[in-house]
N, C-alpha and C. Protein backbone atom coordinates (compact mmCIF):
# COMPACT_ATOMS: atom_id res chain seq x y z
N UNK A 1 13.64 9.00 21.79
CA UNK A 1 13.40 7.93 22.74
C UNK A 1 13.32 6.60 22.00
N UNK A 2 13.95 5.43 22.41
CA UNK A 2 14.13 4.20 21.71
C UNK A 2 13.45 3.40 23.02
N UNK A 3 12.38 2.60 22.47
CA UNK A 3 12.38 1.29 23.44
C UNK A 3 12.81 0.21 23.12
N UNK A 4 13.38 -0.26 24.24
CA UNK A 4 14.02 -1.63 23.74
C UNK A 4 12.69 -2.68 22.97
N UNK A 5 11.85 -2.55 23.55
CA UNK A 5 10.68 -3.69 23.22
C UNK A 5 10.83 -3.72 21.81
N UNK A 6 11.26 -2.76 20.89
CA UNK A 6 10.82 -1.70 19.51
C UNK A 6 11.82 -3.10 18.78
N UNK A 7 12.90 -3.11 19.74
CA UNK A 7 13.91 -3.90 18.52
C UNK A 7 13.88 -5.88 19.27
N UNK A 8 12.66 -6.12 19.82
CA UNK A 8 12.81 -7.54 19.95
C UNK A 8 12.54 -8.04 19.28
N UNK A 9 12.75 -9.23 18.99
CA UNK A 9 12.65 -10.32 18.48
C UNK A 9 10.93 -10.66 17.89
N UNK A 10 10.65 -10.66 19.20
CA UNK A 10 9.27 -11.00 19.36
C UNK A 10 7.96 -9.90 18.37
N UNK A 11 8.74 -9.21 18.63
CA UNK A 11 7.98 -7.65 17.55
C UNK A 11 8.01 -7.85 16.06
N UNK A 12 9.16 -8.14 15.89
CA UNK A 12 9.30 -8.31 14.86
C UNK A 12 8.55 -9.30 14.07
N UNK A 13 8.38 -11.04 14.85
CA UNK A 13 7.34 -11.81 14.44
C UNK A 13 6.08 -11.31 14.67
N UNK A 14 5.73 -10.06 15.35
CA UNK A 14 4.34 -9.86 15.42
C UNK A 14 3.62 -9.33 14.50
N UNK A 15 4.88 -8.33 13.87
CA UNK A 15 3.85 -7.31 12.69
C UNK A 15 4.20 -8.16 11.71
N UNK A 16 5.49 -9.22 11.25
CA UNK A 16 5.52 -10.14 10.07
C UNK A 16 4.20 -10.89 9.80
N UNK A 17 3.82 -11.41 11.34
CA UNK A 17 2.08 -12.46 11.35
C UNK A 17 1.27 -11.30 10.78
N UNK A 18 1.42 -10.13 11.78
CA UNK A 18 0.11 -9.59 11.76
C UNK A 18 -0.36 -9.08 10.13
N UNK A 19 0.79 -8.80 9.56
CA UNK A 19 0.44 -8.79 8.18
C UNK A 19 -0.05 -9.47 7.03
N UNK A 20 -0.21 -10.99 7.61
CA UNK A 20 -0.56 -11.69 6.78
C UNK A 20 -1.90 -12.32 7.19
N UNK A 21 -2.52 -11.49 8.21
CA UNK A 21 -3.58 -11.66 8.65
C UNK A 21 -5.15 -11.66 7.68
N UNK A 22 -4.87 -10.31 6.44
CA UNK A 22 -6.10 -10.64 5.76
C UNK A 22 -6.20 -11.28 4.92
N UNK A 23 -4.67 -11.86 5.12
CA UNK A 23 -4.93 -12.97 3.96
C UNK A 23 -5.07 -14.43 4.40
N UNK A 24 -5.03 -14.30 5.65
CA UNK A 24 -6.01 -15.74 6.31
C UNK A 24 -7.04 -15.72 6.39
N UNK A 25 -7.21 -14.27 7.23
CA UNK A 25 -9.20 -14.08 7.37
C UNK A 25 -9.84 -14.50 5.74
N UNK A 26 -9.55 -14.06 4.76
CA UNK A 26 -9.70 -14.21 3.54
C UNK A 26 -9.91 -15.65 3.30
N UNK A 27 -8.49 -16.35 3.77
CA UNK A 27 -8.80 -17.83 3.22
C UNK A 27 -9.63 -18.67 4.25
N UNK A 28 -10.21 -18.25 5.72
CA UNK A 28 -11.21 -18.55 6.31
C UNK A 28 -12.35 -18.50 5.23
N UNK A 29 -12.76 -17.29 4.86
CA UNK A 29 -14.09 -17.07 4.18
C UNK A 29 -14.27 -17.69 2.94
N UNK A 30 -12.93 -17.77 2.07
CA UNK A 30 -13.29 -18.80 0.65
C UNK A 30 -13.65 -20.55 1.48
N UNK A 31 -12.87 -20.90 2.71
CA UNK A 31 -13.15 -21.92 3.10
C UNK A 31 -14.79 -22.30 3.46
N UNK A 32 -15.02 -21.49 4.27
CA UNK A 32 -16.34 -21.40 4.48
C UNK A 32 -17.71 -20.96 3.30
N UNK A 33 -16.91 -20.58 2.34
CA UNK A 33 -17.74 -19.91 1.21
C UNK A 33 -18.61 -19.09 1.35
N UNK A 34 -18.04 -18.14 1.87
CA UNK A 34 -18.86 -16.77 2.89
C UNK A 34 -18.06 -15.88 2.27
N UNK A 35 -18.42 -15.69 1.09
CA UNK A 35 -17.75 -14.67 -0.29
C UNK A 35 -19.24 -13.33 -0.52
N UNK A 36 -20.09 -14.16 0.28
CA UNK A 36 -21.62 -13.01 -0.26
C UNK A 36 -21.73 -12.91 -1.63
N UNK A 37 -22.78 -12.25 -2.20
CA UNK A 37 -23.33 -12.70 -3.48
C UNK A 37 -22.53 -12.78 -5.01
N UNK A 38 -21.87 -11.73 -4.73
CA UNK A 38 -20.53 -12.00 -5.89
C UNK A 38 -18.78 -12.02 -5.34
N UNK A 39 -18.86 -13.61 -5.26
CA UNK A 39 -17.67 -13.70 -4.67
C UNK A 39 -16.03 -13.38 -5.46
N UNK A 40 -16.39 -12.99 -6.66
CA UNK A 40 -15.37 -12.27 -7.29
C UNK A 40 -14.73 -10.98 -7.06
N UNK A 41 -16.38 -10.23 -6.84
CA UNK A 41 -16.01 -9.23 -6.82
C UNK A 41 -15.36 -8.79 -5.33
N UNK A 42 -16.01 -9.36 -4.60
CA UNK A 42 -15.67 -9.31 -2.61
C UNK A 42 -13.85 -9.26 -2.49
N UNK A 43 -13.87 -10.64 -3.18
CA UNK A 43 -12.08 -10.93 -3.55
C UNK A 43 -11.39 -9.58 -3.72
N UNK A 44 -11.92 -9.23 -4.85
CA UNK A 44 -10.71 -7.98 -5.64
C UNK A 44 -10.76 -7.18 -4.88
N UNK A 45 -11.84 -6.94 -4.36
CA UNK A 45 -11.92 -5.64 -3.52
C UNK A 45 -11.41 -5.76 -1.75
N UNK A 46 -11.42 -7.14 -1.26
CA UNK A 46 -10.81 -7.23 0.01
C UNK A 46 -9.26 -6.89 0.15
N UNK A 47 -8.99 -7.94 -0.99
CA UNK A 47 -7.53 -7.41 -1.80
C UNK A 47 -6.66 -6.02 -1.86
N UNK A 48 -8.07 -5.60 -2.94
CA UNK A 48 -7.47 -3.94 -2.91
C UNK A 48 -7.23 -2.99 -1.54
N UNK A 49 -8.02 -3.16 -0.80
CA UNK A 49 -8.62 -2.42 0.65
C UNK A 49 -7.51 -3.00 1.64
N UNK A 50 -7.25 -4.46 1.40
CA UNK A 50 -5.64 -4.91 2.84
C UNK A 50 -4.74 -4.14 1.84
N UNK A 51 -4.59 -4.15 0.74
CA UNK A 51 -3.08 -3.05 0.54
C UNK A 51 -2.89 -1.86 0.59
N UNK A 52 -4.53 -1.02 0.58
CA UNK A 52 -4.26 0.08 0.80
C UNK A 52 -3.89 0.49 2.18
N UNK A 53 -4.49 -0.60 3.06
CA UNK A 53 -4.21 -0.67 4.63
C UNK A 53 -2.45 -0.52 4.89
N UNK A 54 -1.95 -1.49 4.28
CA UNK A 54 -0.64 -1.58 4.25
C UNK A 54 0.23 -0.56 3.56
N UNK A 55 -0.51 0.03 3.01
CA UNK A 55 0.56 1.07 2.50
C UNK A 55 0.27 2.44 3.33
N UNK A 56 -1.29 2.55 3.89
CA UNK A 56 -0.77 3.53 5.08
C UNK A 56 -0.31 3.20 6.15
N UNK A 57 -0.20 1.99 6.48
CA UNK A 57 0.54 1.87 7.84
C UNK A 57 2.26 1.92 7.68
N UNK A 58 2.57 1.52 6.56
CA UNK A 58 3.47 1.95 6.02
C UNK A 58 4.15 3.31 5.96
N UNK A 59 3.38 4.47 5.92
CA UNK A 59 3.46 5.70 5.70
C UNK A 59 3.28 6.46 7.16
N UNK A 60 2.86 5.21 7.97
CA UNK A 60 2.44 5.92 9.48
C UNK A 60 3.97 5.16 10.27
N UNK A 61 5.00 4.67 9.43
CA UNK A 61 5.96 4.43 10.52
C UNK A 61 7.17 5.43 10.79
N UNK A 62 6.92 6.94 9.19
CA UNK A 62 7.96 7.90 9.95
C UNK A 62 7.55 8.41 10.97
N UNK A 63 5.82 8.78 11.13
CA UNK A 63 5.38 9.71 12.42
C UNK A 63 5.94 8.86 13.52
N UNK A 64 5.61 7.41 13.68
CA UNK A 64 5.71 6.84 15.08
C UNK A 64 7.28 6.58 15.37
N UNK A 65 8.12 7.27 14.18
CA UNK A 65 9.56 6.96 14.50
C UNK A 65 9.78 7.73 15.07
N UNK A 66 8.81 9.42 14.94
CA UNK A 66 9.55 10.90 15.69
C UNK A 66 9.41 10.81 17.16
N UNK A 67 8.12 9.68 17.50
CA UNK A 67 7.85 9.90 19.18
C UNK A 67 9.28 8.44 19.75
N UNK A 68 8.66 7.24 19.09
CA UNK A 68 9.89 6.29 19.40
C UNK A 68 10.71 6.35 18.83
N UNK A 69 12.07 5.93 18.23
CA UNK A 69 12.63 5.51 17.57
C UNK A 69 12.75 4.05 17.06
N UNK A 70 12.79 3.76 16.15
CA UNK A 70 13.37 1.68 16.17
C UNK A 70 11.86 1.60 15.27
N UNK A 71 11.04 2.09 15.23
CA UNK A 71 9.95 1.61 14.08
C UNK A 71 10.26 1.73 12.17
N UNK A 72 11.27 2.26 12.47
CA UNK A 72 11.51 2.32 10.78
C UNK A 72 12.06 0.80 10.57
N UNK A 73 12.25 -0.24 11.48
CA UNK A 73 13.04 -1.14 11.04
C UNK A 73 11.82 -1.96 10.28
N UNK A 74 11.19 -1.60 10.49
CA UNK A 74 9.05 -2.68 10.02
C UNK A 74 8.67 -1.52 8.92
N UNK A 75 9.73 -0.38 8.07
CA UNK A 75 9.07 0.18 7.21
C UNK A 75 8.91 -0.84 5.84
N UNK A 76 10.29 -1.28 5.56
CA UNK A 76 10.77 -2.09 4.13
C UNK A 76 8.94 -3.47 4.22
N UNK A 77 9.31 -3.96 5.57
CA UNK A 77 8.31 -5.02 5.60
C UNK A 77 6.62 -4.81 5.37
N UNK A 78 6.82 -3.75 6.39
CA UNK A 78 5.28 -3.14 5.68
C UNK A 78 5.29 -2.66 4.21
N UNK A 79 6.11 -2.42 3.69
CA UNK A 79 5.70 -1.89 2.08
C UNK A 79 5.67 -2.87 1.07
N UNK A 80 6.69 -4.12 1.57
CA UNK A 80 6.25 -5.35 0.62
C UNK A 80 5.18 -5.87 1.06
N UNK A 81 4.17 -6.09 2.18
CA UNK A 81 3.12 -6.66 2.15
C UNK A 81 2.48 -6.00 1.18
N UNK A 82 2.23 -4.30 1.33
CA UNK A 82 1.30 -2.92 0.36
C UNK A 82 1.68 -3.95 -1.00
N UNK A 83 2.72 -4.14 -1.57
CA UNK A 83 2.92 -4.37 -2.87
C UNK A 83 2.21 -5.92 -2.92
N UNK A 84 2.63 -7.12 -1.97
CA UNK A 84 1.85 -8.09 -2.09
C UNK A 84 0.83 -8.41 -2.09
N UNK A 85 -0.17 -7.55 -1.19
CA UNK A 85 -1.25 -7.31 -1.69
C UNK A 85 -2.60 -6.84 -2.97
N UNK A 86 -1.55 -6.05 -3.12
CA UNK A 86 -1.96 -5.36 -4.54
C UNK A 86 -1.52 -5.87 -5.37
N UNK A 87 -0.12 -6.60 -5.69
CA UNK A 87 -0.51 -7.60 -7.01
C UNK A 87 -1.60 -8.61 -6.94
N UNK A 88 -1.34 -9.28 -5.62
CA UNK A 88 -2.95 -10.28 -5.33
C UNK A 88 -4.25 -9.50 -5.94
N UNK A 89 -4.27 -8.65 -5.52
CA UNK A 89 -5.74 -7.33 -6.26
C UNK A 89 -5.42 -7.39 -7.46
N UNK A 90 -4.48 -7.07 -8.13
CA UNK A 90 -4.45 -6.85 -9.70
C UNK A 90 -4.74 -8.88 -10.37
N UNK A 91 -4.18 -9.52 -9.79
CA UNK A 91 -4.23 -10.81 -9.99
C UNK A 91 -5.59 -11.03 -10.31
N UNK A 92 -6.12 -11.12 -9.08
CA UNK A 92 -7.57 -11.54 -8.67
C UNK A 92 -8.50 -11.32 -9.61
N UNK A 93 -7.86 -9.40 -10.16
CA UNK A 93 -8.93 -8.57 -11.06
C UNK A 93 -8.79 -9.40 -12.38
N UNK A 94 -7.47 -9.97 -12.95
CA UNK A 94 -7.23 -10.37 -14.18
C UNK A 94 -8.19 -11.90 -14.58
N UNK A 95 -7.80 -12.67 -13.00
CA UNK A 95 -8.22 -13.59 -13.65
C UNK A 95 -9.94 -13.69 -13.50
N UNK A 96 -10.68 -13.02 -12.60
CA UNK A 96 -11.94 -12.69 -12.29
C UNK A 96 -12.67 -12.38 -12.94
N UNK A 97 -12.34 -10.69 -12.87
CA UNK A 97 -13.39 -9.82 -13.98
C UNK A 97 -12.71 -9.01 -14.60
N UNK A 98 -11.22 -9.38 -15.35
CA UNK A 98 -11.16 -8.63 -16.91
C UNK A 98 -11.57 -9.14 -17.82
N UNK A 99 -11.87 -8.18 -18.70
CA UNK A 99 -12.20 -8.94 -20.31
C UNK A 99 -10.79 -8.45 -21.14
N UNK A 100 -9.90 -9.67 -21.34
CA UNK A 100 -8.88 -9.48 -21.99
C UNK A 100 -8.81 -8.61 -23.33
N UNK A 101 -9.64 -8.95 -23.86
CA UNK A 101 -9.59 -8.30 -25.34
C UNK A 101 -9.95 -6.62 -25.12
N UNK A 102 -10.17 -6.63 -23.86
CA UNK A 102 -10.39 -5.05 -24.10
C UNK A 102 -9.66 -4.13 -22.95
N UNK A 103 -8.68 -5.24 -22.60
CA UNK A 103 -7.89 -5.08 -21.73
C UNK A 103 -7.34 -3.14 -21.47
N UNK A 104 -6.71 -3.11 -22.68
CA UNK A 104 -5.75 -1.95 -23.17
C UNK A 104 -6.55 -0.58 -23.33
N UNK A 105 -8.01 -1.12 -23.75
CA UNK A 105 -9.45 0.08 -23.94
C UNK A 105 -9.74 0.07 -22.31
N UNK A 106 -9.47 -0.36 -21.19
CA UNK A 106 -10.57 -0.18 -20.21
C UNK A 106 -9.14 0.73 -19.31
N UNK A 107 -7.64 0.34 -19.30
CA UNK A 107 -6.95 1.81 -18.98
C UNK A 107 -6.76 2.89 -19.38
N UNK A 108 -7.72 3.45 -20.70
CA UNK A 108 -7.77 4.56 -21.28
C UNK A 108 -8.89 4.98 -21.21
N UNK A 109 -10.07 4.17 -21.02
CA UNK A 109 -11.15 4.57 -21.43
C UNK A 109 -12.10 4.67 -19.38
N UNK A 110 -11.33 3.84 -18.66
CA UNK A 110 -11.70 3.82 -17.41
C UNK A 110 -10.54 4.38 -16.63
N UNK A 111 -10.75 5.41 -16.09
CA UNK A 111 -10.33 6.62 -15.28
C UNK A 111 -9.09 5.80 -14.04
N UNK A 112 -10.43 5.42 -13.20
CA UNK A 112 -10.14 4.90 -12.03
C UNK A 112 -8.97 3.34 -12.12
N UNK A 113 -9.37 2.48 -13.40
CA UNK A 113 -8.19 1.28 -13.97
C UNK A 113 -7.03 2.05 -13.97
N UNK A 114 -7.08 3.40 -14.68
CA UNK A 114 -5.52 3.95 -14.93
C UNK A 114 -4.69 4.11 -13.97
N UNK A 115 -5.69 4.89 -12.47
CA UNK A 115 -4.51 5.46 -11.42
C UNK A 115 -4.27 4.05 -10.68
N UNK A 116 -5.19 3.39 -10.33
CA UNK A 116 -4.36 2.01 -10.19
C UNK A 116 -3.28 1.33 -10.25
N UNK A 117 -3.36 1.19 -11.99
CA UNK A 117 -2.07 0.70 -12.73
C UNK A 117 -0.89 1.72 -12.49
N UNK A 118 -1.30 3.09 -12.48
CA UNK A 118 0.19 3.81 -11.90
C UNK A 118 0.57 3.49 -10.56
N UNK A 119 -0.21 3.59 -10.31
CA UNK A 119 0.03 2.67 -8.39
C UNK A 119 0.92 1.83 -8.60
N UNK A 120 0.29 0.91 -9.31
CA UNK A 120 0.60 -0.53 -8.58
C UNK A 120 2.31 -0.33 -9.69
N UNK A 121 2.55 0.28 -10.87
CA UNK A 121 3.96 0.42 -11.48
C UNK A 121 4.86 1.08 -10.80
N UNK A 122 4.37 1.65 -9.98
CA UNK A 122 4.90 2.68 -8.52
C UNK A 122 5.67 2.06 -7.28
N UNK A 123 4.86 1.18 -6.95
CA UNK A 123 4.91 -0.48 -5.74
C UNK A 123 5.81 -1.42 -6.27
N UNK A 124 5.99 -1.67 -7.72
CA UNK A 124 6.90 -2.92 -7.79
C UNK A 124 8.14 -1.85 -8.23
N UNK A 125 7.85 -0.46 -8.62
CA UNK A 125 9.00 -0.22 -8.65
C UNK A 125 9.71 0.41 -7.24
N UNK A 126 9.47 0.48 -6.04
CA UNK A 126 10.13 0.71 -5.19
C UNK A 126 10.15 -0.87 -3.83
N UNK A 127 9.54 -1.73 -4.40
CA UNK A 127 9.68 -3.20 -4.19
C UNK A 127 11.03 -3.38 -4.51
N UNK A 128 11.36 -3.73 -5.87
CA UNK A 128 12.25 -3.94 -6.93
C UNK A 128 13.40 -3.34 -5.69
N UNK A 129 13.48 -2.01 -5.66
CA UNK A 129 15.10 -1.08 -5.13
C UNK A 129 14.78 -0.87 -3.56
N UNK A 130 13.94 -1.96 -3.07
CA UNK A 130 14.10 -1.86 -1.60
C UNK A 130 14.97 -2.38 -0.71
N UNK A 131 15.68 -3.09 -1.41
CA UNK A 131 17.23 -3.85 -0.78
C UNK A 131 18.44 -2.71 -0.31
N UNK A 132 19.09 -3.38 0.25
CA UNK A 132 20.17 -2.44 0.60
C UNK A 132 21.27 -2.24 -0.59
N UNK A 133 21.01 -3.34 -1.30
CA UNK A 133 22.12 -3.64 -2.28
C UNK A 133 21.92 -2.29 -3.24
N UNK A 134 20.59 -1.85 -3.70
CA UNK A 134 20.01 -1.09 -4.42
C UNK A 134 20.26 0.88 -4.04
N UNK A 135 20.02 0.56 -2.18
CA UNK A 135 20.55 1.51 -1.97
C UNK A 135 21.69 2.27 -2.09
N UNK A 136 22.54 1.37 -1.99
CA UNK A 136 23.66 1.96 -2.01
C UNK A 136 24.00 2.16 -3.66
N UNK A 137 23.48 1.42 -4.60
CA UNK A 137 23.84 1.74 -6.21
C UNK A 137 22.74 3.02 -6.52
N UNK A 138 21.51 3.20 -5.71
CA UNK A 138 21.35 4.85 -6.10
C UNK A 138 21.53 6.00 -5.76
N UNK A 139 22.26 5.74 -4.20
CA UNK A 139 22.67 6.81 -3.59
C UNK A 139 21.67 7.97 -3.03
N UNK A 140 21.94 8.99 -3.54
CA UNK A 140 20.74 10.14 -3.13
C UNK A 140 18.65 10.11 -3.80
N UNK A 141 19.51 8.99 -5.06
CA UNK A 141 18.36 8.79 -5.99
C UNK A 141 17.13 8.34 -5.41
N UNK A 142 17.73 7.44 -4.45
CA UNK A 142 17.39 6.25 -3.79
C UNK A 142 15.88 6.81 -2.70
N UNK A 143 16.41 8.03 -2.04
CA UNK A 143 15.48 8.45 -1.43
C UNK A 143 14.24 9.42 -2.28
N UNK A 144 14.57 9.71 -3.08
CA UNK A 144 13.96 10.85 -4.00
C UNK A 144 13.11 9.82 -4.81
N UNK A 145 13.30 8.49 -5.29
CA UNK A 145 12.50 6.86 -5.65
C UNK A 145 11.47 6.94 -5.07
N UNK A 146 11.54 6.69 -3.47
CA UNK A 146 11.10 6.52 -2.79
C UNK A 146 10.05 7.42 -2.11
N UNK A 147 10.09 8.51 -2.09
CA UNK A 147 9.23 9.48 -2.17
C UNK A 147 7.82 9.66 -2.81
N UNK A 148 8.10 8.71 -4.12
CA UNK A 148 6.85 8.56 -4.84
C UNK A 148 5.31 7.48 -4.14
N UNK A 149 6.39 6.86 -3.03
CA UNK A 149 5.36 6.10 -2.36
C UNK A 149 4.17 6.71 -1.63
N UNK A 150 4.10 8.62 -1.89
CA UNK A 150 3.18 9.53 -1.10
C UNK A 150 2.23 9.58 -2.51
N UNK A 151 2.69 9.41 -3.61
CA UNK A 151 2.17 9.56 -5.27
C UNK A 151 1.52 8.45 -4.95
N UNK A 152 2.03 7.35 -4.67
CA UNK A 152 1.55 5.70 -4.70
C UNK A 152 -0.54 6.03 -4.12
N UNK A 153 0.47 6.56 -2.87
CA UNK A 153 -0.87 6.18 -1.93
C UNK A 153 -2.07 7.15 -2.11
N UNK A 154 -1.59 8.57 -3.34
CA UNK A 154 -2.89 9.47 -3.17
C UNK A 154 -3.46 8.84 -4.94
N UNK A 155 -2.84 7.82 -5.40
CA UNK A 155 -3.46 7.44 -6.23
C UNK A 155 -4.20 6.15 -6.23
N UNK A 156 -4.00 5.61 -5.15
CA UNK A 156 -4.51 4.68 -5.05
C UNK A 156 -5.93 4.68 -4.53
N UNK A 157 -5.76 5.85 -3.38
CA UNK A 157 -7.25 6.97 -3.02
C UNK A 157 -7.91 7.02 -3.76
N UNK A 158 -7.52 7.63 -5.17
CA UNK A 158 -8.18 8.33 -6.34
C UNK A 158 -8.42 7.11 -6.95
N UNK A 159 -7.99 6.06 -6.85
CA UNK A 159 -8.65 4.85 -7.70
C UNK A 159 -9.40 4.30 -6.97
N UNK A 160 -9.53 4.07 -5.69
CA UNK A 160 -10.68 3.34 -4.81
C UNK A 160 -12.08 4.80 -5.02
N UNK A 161 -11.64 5.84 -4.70
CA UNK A 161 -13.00 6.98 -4.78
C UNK A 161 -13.51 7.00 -6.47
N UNK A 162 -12.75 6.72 -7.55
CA UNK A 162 -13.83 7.11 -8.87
C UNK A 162 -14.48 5.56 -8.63
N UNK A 163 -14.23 4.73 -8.21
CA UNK A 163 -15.18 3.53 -8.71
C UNK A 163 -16.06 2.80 -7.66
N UNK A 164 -16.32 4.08 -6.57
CA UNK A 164 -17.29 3.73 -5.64
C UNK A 164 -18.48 4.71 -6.57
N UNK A 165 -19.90 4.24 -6.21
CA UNK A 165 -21.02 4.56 -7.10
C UNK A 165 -22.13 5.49 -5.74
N UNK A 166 -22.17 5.37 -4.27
CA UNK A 166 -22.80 5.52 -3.75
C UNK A 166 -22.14 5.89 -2.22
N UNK A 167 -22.01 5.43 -1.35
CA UNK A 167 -21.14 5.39 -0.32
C UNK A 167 -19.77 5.81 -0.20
N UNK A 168 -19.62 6.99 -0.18
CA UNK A 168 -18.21 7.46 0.01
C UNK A 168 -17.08 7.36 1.49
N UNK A 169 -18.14 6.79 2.51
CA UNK A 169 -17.19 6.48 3.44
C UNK A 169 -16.19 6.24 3.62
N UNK A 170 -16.09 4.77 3.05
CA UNK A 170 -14.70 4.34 3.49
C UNK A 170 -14.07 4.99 2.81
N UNK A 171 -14.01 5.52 1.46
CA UNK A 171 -12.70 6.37 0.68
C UNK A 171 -12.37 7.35 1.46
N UNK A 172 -13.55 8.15 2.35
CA UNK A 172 -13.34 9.10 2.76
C UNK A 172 -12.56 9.28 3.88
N UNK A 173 -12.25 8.26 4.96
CA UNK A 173 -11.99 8.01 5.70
C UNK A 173 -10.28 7.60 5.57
N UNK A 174 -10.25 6.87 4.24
CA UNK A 174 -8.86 6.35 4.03
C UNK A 174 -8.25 8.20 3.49
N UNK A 175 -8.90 8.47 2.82
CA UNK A 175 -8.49 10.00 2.36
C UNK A 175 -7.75 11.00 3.20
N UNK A 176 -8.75 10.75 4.58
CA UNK A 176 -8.52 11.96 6.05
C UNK A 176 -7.20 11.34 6.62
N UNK A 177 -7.11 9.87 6.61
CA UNK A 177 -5.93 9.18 7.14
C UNK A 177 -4.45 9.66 6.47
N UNK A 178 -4.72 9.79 4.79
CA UNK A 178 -3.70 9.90 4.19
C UNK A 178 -3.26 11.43 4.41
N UNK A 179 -4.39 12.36 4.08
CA UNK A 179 -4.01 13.89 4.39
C UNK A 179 -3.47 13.93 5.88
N UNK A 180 -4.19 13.52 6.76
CA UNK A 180 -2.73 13.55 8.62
C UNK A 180 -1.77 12.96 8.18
N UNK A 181 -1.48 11.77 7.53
CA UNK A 181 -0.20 11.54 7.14
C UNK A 181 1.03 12.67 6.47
N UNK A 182 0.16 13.20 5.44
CA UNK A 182 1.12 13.71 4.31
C UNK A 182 1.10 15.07 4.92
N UNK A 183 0.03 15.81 5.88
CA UNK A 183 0.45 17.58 6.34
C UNK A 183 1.75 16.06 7.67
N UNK A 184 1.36 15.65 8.21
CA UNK A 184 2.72 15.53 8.79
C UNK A 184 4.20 15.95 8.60
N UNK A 185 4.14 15.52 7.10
CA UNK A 185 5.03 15.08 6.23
C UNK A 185 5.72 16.43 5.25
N UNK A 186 4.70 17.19 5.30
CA UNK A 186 4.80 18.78 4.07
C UNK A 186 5.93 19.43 4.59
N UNK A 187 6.37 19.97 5.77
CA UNK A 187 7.33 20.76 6.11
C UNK A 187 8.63 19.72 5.43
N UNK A 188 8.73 18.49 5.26
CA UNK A 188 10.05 18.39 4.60
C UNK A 188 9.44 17.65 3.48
N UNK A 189 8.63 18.22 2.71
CA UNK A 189 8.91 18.27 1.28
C UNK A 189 9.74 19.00 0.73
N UNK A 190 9.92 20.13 0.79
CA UNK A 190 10.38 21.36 0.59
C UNK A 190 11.82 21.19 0.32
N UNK A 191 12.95 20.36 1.34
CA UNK A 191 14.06 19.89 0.86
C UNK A 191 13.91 18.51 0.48
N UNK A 192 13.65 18.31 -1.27
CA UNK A 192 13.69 16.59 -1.61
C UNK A 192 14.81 16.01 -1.67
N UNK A 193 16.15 16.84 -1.72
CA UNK A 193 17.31 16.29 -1.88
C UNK A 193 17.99 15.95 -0.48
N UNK A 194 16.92 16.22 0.38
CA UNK A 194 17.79 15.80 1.83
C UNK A 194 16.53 14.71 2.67
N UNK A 195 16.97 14.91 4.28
CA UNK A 195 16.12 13.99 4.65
C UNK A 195 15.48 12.51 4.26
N UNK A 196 14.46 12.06 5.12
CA UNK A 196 14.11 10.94 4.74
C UNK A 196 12.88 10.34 4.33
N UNK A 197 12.58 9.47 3.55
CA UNK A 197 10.92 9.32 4.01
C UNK A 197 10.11 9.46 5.35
């Protein structure tokens, strides 16, 4: 079933705005300076939390393609916000609260920094070959690339859950979201050389 509404115009500017929404609410609150007590840390972490948003909504546009059709056309767009976001997070973290000199000791020596950084090398690399131009120069590769964006998102889990200290909610919650996503998704793991994301 296709609705027409799926391919207007108007849709299309809605989820483009709506995506750039936490990053207004965001620049409301630095305006207002309603950052709460460590406004560094609020940053990195609002950061981190809109891309993980974006990369499951991202991951929620094959299910809503099986009932409608026409939602895969907002997949490419939703996954560059996931990636724009999360460099903003990695940004934020660099210029905030890394300590450079020990830059290279805190992804070996801190668990939760590492799956991150595979994340986020994960995101610019299927950023990078999200063009059509790309598609067509990897061919079958192209989808089997792309696949890793289910790697992306259970590591990104695993990096928001080791570096919570007390409150496991929200990880937990983003966790249950990602597992309905991915049993969605399990019956065509099984053929990686066919099908689609």
């Amino acid at each position: 079933m296709t609705g027409k509404w799926i391919k207007s115009r108007w849709l299309w500017w809605l989820v483009f705005l709506g995506g750039l929404l936490p990053f207004v609410f965001l620049g409301v609150r630095i305006v207002q300076n309603n950052l709460g007590s460590e406004p560094a840390k609020y940053l990195v972490e609002f950061l981190g939390e809109a891309a993980l948003v974006m990369l499951l909504l991202t991951l929620s546009v094959t299910p809503l393609n099986r009932f409608v059709s026409g939602w895969v056309r907002f997949r490419r767009m939703l996954g560059l916000y996931a990636l724009f976001y999360a460099g903003c997070h990695v940004a934020s973290y660099g210029v905030f609260l890394v300590d450079w000199n020990n830059l290279l000791e805190d992804l070996y020596k801190r668990p939760y920094i590492t799956m991150g950084f595979l994340a986020l090398v994960i995101l610019v690399s299927l950023g990078l070959t999200s063009n059509k131009l790309m598609m067509r120069r990897l061919g079958r590769s192209w989808k089997r690339l792309h696949r890793l964006v289910y790697l992306a998102a259970i590591l990104v889990i695993v990096h928001f859950w080791w570096q919570v200290r007390s409150d496991f909610t929200e990880p937990l919650l983003y966790a249950l979201v990602l597992m309905c996503l991915l049993g969605f998704r399990f019956r065509y793991f099984s053929g990686l050389l066919g099908g689609g994301r």
